[in-house]
Protein backbone atom coordinates (compact mmCIF):
# COMPACT_ATOMS: atom_id res chain seq x y z
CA UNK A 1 5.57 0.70 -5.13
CA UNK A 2 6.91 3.90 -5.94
CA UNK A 3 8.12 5.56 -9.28
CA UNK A 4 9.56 8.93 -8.93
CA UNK A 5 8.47 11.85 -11.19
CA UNK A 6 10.18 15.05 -11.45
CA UNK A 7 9.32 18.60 -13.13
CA UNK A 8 7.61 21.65 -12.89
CA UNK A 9 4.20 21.11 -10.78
CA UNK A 10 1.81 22.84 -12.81
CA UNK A 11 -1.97 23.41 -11.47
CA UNK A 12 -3.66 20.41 -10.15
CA UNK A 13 -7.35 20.59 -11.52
CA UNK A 14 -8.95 16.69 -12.27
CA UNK A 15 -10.29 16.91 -15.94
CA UNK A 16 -13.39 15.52 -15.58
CA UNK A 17 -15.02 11.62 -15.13
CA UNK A 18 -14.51 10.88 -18.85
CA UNK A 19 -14.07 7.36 -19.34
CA UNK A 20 -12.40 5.46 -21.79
CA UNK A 21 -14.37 3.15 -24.01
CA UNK A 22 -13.57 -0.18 -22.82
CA UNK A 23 -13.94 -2.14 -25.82
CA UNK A 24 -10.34 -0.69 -27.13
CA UNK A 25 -9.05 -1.96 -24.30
CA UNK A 26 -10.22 -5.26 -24.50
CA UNK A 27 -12.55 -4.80 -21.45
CA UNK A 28 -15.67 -7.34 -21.21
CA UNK A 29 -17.92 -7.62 -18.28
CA UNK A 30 -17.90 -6.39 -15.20
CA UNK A 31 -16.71 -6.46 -11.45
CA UNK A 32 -19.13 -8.19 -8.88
CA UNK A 33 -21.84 -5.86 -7.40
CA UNK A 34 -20.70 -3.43 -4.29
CA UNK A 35 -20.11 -4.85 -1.03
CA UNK A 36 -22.57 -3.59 1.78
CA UNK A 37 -20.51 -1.60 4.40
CA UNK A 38 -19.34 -3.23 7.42
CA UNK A 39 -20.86 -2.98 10.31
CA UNK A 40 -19.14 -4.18 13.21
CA UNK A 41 -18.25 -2.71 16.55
CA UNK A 42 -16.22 0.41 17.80
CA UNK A 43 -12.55 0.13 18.62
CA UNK A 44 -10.84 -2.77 17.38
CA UNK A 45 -14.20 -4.68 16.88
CA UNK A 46 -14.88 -7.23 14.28
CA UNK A 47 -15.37 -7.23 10.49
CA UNK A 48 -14.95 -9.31 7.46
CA UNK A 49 -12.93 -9.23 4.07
CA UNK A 50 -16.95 -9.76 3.05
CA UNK A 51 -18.46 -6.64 4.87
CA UNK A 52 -15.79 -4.38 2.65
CA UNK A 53 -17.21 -2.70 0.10
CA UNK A 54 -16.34 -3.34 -3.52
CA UNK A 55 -14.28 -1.73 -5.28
CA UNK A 56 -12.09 -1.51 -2.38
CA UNK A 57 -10.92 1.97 -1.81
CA UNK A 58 -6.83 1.62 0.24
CA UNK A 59 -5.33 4.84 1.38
CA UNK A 60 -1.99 4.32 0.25
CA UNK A 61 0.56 5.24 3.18
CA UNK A 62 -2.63 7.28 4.53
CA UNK A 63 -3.75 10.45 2.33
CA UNK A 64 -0.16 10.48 0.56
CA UNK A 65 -1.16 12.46 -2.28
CA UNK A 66 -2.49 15.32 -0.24
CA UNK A 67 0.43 14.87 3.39
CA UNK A 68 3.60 13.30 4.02
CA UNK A 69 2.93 9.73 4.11
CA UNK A 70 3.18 7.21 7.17
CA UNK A 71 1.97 10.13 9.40
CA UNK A 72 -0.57 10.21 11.49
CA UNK A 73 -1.87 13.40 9.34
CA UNK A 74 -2.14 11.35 6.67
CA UNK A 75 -3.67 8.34 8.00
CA UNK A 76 -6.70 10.74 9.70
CA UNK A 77 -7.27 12.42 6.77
CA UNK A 78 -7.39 9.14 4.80
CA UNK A 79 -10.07 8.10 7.13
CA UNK A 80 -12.06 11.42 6.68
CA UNK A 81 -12.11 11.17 2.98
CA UNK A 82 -13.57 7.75 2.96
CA UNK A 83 -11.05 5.83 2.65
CA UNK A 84 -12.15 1.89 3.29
CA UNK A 85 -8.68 0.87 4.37
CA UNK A 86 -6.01 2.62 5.98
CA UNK A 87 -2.30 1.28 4.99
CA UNK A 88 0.99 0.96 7.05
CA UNK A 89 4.29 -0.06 6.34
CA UNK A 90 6.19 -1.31 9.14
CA UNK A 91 10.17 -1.64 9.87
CA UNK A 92 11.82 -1.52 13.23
CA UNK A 93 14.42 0.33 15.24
CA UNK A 94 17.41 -0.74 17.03
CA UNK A 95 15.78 -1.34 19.96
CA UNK A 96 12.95 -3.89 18.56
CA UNK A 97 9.86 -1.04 18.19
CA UNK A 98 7.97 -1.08 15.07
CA UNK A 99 7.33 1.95 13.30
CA UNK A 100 5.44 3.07 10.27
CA UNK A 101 8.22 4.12 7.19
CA UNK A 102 7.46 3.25 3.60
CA UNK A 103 11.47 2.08 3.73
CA UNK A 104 14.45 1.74 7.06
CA UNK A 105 16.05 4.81 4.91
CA UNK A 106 14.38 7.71 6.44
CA UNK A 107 16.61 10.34 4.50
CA UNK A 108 13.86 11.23 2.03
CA UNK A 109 11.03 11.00 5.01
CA UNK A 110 12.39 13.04 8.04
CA UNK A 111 14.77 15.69 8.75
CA UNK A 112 17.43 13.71 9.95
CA UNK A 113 19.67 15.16 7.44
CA UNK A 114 18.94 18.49 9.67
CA UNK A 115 20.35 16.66 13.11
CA UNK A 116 24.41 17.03 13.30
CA UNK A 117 24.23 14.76 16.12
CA UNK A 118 23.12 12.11 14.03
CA UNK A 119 25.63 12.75 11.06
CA UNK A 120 27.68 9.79 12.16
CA UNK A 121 24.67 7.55 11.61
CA UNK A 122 25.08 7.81 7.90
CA UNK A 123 26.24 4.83 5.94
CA UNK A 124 25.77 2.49 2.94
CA UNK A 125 23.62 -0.40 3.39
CA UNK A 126 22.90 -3.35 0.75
CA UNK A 127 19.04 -4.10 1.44
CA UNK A 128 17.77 -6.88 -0.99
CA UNK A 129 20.35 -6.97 -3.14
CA UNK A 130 20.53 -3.07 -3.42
CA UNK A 131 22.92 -0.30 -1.94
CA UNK A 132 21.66 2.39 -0.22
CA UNK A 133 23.14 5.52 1.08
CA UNK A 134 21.57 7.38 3.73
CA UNK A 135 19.70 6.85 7.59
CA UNK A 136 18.02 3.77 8.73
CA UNK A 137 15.95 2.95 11.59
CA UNK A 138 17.66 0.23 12.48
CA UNK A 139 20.17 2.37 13.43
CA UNK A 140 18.17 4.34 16.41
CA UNK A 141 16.41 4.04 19.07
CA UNK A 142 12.90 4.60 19.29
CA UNK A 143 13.65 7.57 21.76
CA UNK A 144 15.99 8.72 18.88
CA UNK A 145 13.97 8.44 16.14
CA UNK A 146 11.04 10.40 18.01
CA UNK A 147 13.40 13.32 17.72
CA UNK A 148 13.01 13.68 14.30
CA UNK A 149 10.38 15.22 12.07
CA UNK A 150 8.40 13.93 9.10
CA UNK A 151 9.11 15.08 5.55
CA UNK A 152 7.38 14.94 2.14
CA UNK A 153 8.89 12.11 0.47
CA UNK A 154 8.34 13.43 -3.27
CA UNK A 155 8.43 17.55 -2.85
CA UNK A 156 9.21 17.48 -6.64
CA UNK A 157 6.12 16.29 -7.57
CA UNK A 158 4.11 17.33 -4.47
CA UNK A 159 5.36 20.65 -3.24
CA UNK A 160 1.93 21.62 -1.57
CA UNK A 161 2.80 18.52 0.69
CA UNK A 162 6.15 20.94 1.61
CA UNK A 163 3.61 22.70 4.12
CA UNK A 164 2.87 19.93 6.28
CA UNK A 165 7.02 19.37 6.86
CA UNK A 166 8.27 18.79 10.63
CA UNK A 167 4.61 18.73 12.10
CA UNK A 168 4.25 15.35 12.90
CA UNK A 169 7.09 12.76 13.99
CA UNK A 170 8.02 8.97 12.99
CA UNK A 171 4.39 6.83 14.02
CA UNK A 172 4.68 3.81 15.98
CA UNK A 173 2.25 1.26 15.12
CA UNK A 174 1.23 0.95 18.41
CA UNK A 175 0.14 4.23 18.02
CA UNK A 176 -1.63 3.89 15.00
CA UNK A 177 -3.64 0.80 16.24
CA UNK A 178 -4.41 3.00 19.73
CA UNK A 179 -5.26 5.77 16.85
CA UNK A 180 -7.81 3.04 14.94
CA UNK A 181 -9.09 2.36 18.19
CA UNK A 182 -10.34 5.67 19.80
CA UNK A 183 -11.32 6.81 15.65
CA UNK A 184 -13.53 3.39 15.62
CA UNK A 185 -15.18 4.29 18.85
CA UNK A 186 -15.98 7.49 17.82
CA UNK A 187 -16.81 6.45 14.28
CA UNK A 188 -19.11 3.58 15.50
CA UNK A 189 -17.59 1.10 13.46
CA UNK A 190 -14.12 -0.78 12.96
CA UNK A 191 -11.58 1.16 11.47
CA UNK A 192 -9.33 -0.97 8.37
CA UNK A 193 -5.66 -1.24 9.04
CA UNK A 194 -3.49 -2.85 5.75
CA UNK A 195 -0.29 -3.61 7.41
CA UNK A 196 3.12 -4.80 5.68
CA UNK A 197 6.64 -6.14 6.73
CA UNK A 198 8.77 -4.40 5.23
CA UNK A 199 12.60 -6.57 3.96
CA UNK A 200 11.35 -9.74 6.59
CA UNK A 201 14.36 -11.50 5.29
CA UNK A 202 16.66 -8.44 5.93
CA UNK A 203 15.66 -7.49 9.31
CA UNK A 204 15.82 -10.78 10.26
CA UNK A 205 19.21 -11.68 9.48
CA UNK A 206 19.64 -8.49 11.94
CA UNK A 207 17.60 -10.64 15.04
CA UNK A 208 15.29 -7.80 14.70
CA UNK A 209 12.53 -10.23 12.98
CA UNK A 210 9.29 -8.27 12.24
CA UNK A 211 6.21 -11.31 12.62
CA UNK A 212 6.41 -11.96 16.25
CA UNK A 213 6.51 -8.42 17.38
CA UNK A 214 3.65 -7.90 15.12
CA UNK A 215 1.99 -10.41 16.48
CA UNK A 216 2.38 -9.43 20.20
CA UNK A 217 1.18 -6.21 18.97
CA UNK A 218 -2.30 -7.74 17.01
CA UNK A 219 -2.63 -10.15 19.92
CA UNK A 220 -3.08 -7.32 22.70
CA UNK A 221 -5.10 -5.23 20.29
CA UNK A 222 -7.49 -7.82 19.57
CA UNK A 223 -6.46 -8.10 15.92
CA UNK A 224 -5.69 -10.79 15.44
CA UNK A 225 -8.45 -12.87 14.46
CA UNK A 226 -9.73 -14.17 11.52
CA UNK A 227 -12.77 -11.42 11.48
CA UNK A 228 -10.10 -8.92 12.85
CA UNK A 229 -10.54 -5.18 10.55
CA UNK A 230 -7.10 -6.10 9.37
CA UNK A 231 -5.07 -7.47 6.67
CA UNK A 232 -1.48 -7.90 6.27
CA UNK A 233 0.61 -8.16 3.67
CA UNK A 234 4.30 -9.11 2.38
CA UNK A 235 6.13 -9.52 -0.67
CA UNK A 236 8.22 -12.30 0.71
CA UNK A 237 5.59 -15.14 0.50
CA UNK A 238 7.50 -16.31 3.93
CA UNK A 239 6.68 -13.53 5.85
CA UNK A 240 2.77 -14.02 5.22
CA UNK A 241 3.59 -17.99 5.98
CA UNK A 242 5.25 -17.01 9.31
CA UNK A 243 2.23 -14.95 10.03
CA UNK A 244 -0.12 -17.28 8.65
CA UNK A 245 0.98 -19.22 11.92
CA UNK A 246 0.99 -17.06 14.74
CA UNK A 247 -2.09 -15.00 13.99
CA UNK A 248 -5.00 -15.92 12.22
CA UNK A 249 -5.42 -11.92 10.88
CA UNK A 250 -6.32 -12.26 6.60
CA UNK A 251 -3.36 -12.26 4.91
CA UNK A 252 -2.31 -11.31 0.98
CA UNK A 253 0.99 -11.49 -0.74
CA UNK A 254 2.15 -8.29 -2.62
CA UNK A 255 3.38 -8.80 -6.68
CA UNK A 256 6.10 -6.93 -7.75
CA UNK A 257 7.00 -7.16 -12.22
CA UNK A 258 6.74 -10.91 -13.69
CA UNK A 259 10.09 -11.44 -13.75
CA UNK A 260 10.81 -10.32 -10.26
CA UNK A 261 11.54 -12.54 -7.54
CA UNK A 262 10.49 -12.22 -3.86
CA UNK A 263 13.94 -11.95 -1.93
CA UNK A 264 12.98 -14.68 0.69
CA UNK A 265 13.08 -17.08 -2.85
CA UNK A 266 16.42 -15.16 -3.72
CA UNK A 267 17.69 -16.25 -0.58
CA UNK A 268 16.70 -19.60 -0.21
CA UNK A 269 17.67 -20.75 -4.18
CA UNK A 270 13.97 -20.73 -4.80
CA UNK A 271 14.01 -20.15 -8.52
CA UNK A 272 9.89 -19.35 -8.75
CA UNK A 273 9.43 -15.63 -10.19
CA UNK A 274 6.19 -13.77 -9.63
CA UNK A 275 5.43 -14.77 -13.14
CA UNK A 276 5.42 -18.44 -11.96
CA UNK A 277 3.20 -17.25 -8.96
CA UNK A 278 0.58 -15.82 -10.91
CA UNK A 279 0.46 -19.39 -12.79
CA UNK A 280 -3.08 -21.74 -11.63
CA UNK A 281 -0.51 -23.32 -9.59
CA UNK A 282 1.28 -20.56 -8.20
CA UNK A 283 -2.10 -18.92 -6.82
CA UNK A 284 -3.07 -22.20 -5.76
CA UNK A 285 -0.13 -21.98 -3.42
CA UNK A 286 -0.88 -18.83 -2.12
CA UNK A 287 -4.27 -19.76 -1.43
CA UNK A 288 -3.19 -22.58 0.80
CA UNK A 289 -2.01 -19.50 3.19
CA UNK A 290 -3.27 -16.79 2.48
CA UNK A 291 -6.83 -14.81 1.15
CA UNK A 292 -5.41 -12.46 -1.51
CA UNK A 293 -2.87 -10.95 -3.67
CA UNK A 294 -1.74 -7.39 -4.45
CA UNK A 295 -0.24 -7.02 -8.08
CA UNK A 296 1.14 -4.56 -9.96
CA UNK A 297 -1.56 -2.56 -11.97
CA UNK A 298 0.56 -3.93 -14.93
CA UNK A 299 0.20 -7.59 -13.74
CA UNK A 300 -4.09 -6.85 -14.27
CA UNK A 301 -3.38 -4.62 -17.84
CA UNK A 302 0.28 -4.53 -19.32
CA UNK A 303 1.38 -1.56 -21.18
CA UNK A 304 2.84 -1.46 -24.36
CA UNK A 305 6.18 0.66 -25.35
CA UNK A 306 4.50 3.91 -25.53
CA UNK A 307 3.00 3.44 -21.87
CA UNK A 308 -0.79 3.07 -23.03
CA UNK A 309 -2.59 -0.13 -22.14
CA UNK A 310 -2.92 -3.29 -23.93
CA UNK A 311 -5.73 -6.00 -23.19
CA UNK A 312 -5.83 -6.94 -19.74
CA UNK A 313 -4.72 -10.67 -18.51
CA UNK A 314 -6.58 -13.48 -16.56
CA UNK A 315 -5.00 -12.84 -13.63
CA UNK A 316 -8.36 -11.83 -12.05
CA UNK A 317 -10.09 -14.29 -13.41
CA UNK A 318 -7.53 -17.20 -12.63
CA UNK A 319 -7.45 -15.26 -8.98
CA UNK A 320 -10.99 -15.51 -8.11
CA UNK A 321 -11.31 -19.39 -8.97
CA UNK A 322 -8.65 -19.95 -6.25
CA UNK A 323 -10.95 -17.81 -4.04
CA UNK A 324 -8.46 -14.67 -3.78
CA UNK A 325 -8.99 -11.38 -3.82
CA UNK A 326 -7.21 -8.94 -5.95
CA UNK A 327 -5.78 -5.46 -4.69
CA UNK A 328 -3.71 -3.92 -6.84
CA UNK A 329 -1.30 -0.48 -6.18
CA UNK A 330 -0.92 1.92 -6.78
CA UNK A 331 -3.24 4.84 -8.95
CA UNK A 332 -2.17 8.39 -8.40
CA UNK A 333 -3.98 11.24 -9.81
CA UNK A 334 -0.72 13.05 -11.34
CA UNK A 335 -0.10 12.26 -15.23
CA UNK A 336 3.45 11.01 -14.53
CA UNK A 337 2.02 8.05 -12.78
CA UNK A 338 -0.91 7.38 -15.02
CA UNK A 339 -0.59 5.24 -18.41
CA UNK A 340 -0.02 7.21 -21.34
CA UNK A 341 -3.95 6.96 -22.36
CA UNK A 342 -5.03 8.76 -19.51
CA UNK A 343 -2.13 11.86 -18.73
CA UNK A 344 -3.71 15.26 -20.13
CA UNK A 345 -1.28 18.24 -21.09
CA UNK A 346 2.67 18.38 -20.59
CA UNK A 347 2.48 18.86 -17.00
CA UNK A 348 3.58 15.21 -15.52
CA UNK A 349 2.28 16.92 -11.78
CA UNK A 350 -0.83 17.83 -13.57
CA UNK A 351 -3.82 15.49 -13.05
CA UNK A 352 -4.79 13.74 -15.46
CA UNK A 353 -7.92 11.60 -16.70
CA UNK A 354 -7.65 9.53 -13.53
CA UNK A 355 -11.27 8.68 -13.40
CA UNK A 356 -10.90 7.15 -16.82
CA UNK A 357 -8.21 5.02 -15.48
CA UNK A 358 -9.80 3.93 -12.53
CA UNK A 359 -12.75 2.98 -14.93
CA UNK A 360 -10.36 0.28 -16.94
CA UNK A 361 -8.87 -1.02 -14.02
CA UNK A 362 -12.48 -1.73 -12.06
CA UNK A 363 -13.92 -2.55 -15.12
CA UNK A 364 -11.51 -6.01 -15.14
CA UNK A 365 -13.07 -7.01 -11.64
CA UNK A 366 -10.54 -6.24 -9.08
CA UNK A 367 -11.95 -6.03 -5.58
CA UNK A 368 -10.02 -2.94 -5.03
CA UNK A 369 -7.10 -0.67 -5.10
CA UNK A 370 -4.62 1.15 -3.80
CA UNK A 371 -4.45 4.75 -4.24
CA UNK A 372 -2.56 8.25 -3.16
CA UNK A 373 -5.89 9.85 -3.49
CA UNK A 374 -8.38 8.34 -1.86
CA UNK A 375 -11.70 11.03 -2.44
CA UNK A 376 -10.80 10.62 -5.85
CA UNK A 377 -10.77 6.45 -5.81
CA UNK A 378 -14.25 7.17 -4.32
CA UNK A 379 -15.37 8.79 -6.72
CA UNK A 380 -14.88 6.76 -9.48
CA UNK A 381 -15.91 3.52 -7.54
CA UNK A 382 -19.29 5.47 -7.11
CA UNK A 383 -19.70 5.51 -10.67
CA UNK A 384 -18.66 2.21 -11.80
CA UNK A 385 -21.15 1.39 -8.93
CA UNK A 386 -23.76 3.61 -10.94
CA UNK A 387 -24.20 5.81 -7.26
């Protein structure tokens, strides 16, 4: 969910709410009317995909534009901007904890690099089909891992992040759900988690299987219930269908390109791609387990060579007659992850027109989105929301 950008950061400085004119895009109608807030309990509580407001508005790994993501820096100040939701990623260590990395290599997200004690640990790892070189959880203990630091994961494209290096460690997700807890007592209301499994397939062929951990986890934290402030998430459809029966927390099932295929398909001979998924039939299957799907901003409006967007699909359309929801990732403010209509100057760490991309993307109905920024998402949704 992640595309790399590298160059000279120039200033950041959002260029103003100017939207694009839809009708060059293609863009008729509009999204359904705004959600009411929920209103359920303190602490764990209880809420509804219904009470959330719409447009959406995910904090992506926490506050990741503005802190080193999957902290528990990022995921506060997430929930002080506004953010709706509040997402994790979870893999495990050696010794069966889950914790909250974007990836198992931690060699862009900690110091570990920095520990000589651990410079044994590093190896080459195929993960999905793909090698990696570097540190992985799976090879510490939880004691060991708490040893290390947090890093900025992009400090090409985010060197003000830089500043928050080595203040906060490796999360648990125990300790983000005790985090939701005391934050939705104090807050009066349930605070969102969006949780993931991160290579099910992978970890599992390891016997360190990430579902019924998980579920021990939602279980004693009183997530896991239908109306649970929750929702997890999986790009292996299996995952989500292992989940689907242990807890009965809402569920959606994360789209990666068309011609992509989930890796629990790859290894079972399963020869459906996502674009076969998005299909009546395909989202007809997912709705038989779960209550939503997360696409690729492209899989909602494609791009043409030159980057800008083309006419959006049906996918939302075809979505919402099977009852789904649509969350999408991921919108970041800087021009080198916006679509060539929207990036302003030469500067791809510059912000760009992102309020003119969140205004095409809402405007084809999606129920929400994922985003680095989440003040900014807020922004916009208040003005598609004519607030």
């Amino acid at each position: 969910m992640t595309e790399r950008v590298t160059g000279t950061p120039g200033r950041r400085t959002l260029l103003g709410a100017a939207v694009l004119g839809t009708a060059a895009l293609g863009l008729t109608g509009t999204a359904a009317q705004a959600a009411e807030r929920g209103r359920g309990g303190s602490g764990s509580g209880h809420g509804s995909l219904r009470d959330l407001p719409v447009p959406t508005v995910i904090g992506h790994r926490g506050a990741s534009g503005y802190r080193p993501e999957h902290t528990l820096g990022s995921y506060q100040l997430a929930l002080d901007l506004g953010a709706h939701i509040v997402e994790q990623d979870l893999v495990p260590t050696k010794d069966g904890h889950l914790v909250c990395r974007h990836e198992n290599d931690i060699t862009g997200t900690t110091d570990v690099a920095d520990h000589p004690e651990f410079a044994g640990r590093r190896t080459t790892k195929t993960i999905d089909g793909v090698s990696y070189t570097g540190w992985f959880t799976e090879d510490f203990t939880l004691a060991e891992l708490k040893t290390l630091r947090a890093t900025e994961r992009l400090p090409g494209n985010r060197p003000d992040n830089t500043l928050y290096d080595g203040r906060w460690t490796v999360p648990t997700f125990e300790e983000v759900l005790r985090w939701a807890d005391k934050e939705g007592r104090k807050r009066g209301k349930p605070v969102w988690l969006y949780v993931e499994t991160k290579h099910p397939t992978y970890f599992r062929s390891l016997g360190l299987g990430l579902e019924e951990p998980l579920a021990r986890l939602l279980r004693r934290y009183g997530r896991d219930r239908r109306t649970a402030p929750l929702i997890l998430q999986s790009f292996e459809p299996g995952s989500i269908q292992r989940l689907a029966r242990l807890v009965d927390t809402p569920r959606v099932v994360l789209l990666s390109g068309p011609t992509s295929r989930p890796w629990d398909f790859v290894e079972a001979g399963d020869p459906r791609t996502v674009a076969d998924l998005i299909k009546p039939a395909g989202l007809k299957w997912i709705a038989s387990y779960a209550q939503g799907i997360g696409p690729t901003l492209d899989l909602i409006i494609p791009k043409d060579a030159s980057g800008r967007l083309t006419r959006p699909t049906t996918l939302v359309k075809d979505a919402h007659a099977r009852g789904l929801r649509l969350h999408p990732y991921t919108l970041r403010n800087e021009n080198g992850f916006l679509p060539a209509d929207f990036r302003r100057g030469s500067d791809p760490n510059a912000y760009g027109d992102v309020f003119g991309a969140y205004a095409a993307y809402f405007a084809t109905g999606i129920d929400g989105i994922f985003t680095d920024h989440p003040d900014t998402a807020l922004l916009a949704a208040a003005d598609f929301n004519g607030r």
